[in-house]
Protein backbone atom coordinates (compact mmCIF):
# COMPACT_ATOMS: atom_id res chain seq x y z
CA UNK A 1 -176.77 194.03 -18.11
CA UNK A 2 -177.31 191.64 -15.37
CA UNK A 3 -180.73 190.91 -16.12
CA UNK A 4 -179.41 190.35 -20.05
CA UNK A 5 -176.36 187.80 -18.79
CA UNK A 6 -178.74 186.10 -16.69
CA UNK A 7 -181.20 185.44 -19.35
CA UNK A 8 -178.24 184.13 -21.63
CA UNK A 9 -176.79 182.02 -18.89
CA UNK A 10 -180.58 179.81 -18.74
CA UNK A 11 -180.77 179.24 -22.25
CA UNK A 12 -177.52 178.20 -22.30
CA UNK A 13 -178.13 175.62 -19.60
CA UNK A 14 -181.32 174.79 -21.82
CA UNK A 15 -179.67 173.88 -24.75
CA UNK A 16 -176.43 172.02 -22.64
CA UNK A 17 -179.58 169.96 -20.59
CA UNK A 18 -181.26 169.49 -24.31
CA UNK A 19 -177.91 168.19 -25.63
CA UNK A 20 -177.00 166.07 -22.82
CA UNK A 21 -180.32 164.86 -22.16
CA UNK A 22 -180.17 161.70 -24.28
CA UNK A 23 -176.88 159.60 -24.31
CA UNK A 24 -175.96 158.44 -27.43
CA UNK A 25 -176.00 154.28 -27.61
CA UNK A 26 -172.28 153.02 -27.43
CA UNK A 27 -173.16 150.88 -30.16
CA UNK A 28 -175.92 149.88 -32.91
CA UNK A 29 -176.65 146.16 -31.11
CA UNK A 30 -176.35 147.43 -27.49
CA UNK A 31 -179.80 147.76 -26.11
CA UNK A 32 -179.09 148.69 -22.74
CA UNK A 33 -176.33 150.17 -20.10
CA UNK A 34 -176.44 149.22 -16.55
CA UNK A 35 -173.73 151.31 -14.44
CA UNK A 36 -171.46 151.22 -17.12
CA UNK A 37 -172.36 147.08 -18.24
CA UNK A 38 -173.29 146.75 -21.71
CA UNK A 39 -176.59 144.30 -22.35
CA UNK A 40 -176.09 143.35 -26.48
CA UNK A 41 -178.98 142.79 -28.62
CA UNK A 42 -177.92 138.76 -29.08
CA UNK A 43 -178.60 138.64 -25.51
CA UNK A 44 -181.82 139.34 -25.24
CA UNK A 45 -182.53 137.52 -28.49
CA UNK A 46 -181.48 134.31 -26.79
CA UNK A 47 -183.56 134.41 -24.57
CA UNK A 48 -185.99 135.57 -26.96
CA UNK A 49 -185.89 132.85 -29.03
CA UNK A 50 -185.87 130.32 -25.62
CA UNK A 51 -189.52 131.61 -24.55
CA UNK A 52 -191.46 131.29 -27.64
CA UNK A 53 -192.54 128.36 -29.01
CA UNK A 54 -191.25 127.38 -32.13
CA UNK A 55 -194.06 125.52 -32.49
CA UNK A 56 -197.00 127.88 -31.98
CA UNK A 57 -197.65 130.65 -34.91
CA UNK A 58 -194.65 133.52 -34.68
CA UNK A 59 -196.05 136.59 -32.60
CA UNK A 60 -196.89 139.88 -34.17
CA UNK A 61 -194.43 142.54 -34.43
CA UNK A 62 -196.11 144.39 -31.74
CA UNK A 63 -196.39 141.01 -29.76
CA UNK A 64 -192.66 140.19 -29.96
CA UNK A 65 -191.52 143.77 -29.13
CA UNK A 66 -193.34 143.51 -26.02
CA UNK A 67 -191.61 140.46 -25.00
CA UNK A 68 -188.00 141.77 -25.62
CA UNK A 69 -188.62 144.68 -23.80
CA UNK A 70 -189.74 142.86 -20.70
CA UNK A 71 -186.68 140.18 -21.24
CA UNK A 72 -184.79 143.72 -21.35
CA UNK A 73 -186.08 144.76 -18.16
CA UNK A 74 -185.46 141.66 -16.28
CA UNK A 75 -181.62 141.54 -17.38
CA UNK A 76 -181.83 145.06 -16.26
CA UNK A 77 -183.19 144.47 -12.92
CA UNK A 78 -181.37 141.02 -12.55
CA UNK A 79 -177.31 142.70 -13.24
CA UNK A 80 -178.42 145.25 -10.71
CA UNK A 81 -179.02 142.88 -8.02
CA UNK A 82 -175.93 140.72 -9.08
CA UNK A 83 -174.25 144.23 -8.91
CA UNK A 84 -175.63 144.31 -5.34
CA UNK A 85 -174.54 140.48 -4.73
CA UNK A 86 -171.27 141.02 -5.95
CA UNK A 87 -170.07 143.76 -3.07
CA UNK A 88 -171.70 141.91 -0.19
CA UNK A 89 -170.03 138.75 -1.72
CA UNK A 90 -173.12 136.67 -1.91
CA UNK A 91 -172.28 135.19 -5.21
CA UNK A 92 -172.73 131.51 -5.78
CA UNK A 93 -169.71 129.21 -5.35
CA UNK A 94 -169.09 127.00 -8.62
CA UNK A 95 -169.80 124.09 -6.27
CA UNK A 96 -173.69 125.29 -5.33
CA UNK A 97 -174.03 126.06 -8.96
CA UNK A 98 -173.39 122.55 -10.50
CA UNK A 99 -175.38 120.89 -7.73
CA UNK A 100 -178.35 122.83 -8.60
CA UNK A 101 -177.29 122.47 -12.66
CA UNK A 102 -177.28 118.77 -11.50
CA UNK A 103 -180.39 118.61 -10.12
CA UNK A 104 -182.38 120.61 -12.79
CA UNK A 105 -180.93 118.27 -15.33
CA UNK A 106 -181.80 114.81 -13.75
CA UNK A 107 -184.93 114.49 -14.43
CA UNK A 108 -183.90 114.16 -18.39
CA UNK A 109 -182.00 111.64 -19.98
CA UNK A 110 -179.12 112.82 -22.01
CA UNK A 111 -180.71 112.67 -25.38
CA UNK A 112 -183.46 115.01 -23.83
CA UNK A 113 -181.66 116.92 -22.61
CA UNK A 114 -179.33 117.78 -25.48
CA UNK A 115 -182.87 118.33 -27.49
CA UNK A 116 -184.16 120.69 -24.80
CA UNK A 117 -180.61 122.74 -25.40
CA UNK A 118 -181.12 122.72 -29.18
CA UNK A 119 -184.76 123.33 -28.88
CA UNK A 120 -184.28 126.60 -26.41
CA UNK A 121 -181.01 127.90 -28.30
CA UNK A 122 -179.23 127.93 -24.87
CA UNK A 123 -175.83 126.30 -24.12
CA UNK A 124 -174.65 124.53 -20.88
CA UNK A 125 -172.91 127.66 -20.03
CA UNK A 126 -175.90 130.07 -20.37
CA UNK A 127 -178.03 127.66 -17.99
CA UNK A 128 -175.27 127.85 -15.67
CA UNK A 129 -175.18 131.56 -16.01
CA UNK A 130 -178.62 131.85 -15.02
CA UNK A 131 -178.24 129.69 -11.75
CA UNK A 132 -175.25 131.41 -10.90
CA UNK A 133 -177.56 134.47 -11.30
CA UNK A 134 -180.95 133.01 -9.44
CA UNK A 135 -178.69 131.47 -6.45
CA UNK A 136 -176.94 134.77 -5.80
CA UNK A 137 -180.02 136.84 -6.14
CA UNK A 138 -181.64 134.60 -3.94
CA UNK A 139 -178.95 134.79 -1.43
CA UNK A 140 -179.60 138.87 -1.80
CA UNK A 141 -183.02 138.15 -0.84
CA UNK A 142 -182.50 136.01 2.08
CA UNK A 143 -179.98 138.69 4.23
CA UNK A 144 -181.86 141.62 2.94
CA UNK A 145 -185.31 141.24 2.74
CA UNK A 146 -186.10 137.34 4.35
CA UNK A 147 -184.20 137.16 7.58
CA UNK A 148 -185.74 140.89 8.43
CA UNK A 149 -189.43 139.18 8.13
CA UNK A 150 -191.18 138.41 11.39
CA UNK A 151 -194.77 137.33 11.98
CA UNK A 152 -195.50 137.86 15.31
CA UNK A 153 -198.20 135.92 17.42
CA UNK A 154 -200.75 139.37 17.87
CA UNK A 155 -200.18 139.71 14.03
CA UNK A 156 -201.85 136.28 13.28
CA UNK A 157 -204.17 137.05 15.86
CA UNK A 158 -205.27 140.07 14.04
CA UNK A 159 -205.51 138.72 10.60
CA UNK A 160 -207.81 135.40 12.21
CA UNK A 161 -210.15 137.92 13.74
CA UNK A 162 -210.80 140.38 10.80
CA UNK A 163 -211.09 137.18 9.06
CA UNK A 164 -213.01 134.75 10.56
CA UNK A 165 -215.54 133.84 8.42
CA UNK A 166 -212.65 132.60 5.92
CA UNK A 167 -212.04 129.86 8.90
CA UNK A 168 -215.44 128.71 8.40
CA UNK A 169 -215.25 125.43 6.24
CA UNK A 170 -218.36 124.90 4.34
CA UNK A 171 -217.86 121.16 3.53
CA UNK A 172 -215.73 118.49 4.34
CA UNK A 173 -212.27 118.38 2.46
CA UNK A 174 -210.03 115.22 1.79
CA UNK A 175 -205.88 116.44 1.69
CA UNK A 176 -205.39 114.01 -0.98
CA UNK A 177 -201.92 112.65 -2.93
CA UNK A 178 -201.86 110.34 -6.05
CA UNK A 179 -199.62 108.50 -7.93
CA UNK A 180 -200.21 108.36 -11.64
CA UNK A 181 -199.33 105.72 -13.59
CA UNK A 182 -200.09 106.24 -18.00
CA UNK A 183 -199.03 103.84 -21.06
CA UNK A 184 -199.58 107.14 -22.66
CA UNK A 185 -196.45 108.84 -21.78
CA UNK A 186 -196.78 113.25 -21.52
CA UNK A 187 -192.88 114.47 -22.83
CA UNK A 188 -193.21 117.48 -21.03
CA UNK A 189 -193.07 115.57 -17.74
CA UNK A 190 -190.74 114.17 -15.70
CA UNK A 191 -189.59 112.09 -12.67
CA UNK A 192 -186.72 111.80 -10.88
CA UNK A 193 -186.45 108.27 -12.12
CA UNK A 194 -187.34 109.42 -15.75
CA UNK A 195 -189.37 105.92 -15.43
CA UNK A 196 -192.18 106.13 -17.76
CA UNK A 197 -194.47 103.33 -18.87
CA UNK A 198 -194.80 103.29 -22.53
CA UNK A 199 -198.09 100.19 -23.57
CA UNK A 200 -200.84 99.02 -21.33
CA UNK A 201 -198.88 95.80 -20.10
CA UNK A 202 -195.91 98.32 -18.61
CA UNK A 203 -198.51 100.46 -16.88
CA UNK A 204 -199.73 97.38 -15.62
CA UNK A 205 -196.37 96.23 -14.43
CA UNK A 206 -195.28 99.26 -13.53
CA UNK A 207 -198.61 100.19 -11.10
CA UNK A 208 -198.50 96.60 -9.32
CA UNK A 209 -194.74 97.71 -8.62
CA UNK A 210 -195.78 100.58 -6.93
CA UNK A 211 -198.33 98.78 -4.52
CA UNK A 212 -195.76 96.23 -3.36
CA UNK A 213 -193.16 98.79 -2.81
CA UNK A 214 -195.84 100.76 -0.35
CA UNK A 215 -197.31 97.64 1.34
CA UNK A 216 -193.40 97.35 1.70
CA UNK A 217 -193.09 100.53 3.69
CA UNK A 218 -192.05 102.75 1.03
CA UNK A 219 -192.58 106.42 1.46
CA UNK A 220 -195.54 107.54 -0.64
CA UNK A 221 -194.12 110.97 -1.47
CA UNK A 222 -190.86 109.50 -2.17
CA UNK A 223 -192.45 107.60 -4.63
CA UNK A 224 -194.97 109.95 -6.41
CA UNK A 225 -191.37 111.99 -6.65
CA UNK A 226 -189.42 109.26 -8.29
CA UNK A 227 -192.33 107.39 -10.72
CA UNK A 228 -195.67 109.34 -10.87
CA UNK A 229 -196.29 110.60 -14.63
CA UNK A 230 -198.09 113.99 -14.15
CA UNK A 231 -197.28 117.48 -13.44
CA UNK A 232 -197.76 116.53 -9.58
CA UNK A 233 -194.68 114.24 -9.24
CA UNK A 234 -192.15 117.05 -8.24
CA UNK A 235 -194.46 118.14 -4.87
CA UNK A 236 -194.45 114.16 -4.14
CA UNK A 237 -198.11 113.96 -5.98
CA UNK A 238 -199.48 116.12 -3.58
CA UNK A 239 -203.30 117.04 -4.81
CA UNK A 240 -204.12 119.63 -2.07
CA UNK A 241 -207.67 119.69 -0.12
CA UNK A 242 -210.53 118.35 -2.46
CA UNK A 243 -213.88 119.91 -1.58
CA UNK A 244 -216.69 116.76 -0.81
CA UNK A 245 -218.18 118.03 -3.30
CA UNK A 246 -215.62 117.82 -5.82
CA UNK A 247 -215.84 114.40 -5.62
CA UNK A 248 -218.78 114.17 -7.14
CA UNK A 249 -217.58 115.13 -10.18
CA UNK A 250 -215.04 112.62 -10.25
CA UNK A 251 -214.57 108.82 -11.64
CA UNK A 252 -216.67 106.78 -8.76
CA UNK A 253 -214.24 104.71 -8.05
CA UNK A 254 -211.68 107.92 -6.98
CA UNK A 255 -214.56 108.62 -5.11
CA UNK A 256 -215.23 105.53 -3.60
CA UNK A 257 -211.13 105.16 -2.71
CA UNK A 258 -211.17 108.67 -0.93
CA UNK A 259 -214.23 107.59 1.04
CA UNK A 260 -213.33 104.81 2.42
CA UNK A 261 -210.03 105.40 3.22
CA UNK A 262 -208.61 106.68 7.04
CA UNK A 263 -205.63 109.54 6.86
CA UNK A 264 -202.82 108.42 6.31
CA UNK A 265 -203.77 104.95 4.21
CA UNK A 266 -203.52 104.78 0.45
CA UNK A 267 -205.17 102.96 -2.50
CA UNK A 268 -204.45 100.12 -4.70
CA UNK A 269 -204.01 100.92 -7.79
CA UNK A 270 -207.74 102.29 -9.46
CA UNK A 271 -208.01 101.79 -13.31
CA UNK A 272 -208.99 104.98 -14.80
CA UNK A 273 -209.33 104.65 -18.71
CA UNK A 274 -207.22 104.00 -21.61
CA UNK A 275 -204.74 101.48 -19.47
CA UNK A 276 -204.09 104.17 -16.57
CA UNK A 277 -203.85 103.89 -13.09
CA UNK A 278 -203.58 105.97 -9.90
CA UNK A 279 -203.06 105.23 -6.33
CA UNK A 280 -204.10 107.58 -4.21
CA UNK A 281 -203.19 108.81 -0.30
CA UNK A 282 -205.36 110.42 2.06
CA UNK A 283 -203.08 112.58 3.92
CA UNK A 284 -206.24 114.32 5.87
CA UNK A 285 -209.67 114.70 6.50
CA UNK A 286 -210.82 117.68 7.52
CA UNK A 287 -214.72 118.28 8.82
CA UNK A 288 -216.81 121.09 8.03
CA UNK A 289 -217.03 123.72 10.55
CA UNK A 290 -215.19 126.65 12.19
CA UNK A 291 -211.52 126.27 12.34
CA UNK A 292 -210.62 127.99 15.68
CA UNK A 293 -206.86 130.15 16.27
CA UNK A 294 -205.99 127.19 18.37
CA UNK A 295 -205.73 124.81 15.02
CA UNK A 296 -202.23 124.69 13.95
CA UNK A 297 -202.92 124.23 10.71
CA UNK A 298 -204.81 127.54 11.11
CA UNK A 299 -201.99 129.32 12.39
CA UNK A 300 -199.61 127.63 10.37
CA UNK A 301 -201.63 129.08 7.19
CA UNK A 302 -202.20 132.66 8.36
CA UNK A 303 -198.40 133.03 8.92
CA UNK A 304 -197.13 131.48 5.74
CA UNK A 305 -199.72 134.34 3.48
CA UNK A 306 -198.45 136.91 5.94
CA UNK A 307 -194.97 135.91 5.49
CA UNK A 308 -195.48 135.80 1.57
CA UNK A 309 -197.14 139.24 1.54
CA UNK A 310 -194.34 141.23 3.24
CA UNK A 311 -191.85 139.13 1.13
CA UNK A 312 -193.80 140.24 -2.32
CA UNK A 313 -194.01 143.73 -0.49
CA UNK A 314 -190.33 144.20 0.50
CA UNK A 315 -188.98 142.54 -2.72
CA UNK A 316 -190.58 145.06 -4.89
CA UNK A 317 -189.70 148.25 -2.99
CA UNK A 318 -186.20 147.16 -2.45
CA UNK A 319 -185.83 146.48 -6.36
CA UNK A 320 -187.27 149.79 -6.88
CA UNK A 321 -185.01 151.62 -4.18
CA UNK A 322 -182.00 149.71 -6.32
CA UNK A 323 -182.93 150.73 -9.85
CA UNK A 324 -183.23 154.36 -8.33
CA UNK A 325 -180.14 154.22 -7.02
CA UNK A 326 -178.63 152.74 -10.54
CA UNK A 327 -177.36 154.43 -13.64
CA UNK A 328 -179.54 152.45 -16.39
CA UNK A 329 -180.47 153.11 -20.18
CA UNK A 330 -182.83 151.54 -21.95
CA UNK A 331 -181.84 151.94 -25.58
CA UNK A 332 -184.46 149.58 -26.82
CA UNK A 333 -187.23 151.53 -25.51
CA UNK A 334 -185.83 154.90 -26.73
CA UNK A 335 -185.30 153.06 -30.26
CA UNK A 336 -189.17 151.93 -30.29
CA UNK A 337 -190.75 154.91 -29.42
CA UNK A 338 -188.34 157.21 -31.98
CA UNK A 339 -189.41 154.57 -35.00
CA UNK A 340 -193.14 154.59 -33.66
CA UNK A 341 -192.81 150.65 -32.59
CA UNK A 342 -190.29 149.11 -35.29
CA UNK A 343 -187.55 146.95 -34.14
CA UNK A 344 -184.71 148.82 -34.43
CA UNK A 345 -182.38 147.27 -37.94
CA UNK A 346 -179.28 145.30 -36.50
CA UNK A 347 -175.66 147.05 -37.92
């Protein structure tokens, strides 16, 4: 009898665990749950419809699944840290958030940015959503994960010496910044001026400007920042180290410029083709040769990767000890694999 009641007792926990094991979706067009927070269909097609370009041929079925899905998982992952945000009040004041919706915007002029809007199917309010979002996460990130970060001198010392031979500089480099100057104008960048020169004569103009305004004292980076025309102009035109050898491969005149230049002088302006012009900066020169611990820059370098890899590192396993810790359905995904990978029909 015992043996019989026990035998009823598991398959009635079976077929309770069976029943329970799949929630039913609180509604057609909501694709996920996230402790108890809905995340609608319309959501995620927003932002959809902001990351592909209309432009470009429309992605396969298979293609455009994938996408939502991972837009899914990153609303997921993003209301569980705002989740987190919210109880250790971290969340961003309205204040920080239109400074920062300030600053994103100024490199557009109104007309642009209305078009961007239209073109991305966002609204003022959803862009402010997301800072609110990214500045509150980010404030997550700095008590939890960034102020618990330390490099310590013996673990630079330990990196240099298991990596030595990465110290070893096989030619001489040239730290080099530009400013760009086009009559050709790129829409897809900006400066902080939005000053773009639109014919040969106002590139002209425009690049003799820029030489009187540094022979005047003007701050190079400042400058690349507020007028250059490339992609550059937001890190103050900053090119990196150039190998020698790069060089080569470069106009001659570039070449010639980079040459004869000390750190910390810049250019005039060099033509370079259809009406352009760039002025360029040599921040540093640096020779070939072993770079010892002693170097700064060295050290400087070694704890900035460290730094990043424990950040990557801790970032990942504390998102992953969150979503544990989370009650989180993924209706979307359960709706794909049931149809064998059809979007599931909006009600």
């Amino acid at each position: 009898m015992n043996r019989r009641f026990l035998i009823l007792a598991a398959l009635a926990a079976c077929a309770l665990a069976a029943s329970c094991k799949k929630e039913a979706a609180p509604g057609p067009d909501v694709w996920a749950v996230v402790n108890g927070k809905e995340i609608s269909r319309g959501t995620v097609e927003k932002y959809f419809r902001s990351r592909v370009n209309a432009e470009a041929p429309e992605p396969s079925q298979e293609e455009g699944l994938s996408l939502k899905l991972s837009i899914l998982d990153e609303l997921i992952n993003n209301e569980i840290l705002l989740e987190r945000a919210t109880k250790m009040n971290l969340m961003a004041s309205d204040a920080e958030v239109e400074d920062k919706f300030t600053e994103s915007k100024s490199p557009y002029t109104e007309e642009e940015f209305q078009k961007k809007l239209k073109d991305t199917g966002l609204t003022v309010d959803d862009l402010k959503g997301d800072i609110r979002r990214q500045l509150s996460i980010q404030k997550l990130f700095n008590r939890e994960i960034i102020a618990k970060i330390g490099i310590t001198d013996q673990d630079i010392a330990d990196f240099y010496n298991k990596n030595r031979s990465q110290f070893n500089v096989a030619e001489t480099q040239y730290h080099i910044a530009q400013i760009l100057i086009t009559p050709h104008p790129d829409p897809t960048v900006h400066n902080r001026k939005n000053d773009k020169a639109t014919n040969d004569a106002d590139a002209k103009r425009k690049a003799a400007l820029m030489e009187q305004k540094l022979n005047g004292g003007a701050d190079f980076a400042q400058l690349a920042m507020d007028y250059s025309e490339d992609s550059t102009a937001s890190t103050g035109g900053d090119l990196g180290f150039v190998p020698e050898s790069n060089l080569n491969q470069s106009d001659p005149a570039l070449k010639k410029a980079v040459l004869s230049m000390h750190a910390g002088e810049f250019s005039q302006p060099i033509p370079v083709g259809k009406g352009a012009f760039r002025i360029l900066k040599l921040i540093a020169k640096e020779p070939a040769g072993q770079r010892e611990i002693s170097d700064p820059q060295v050290q400087t370098s070694i704890r900035d990767m460290l730094r990043n890899r424990k950040e990557q590192l801790l970032r990942s396993a504390y998102l992953i000890e969150a979503r544990d810790e989370a009650h989180v359905t993924n209706y979307l995904a359960r709706q794909i694999t049931e149809s064998a990978g059809k979007l599931p029909a909006s009600k």
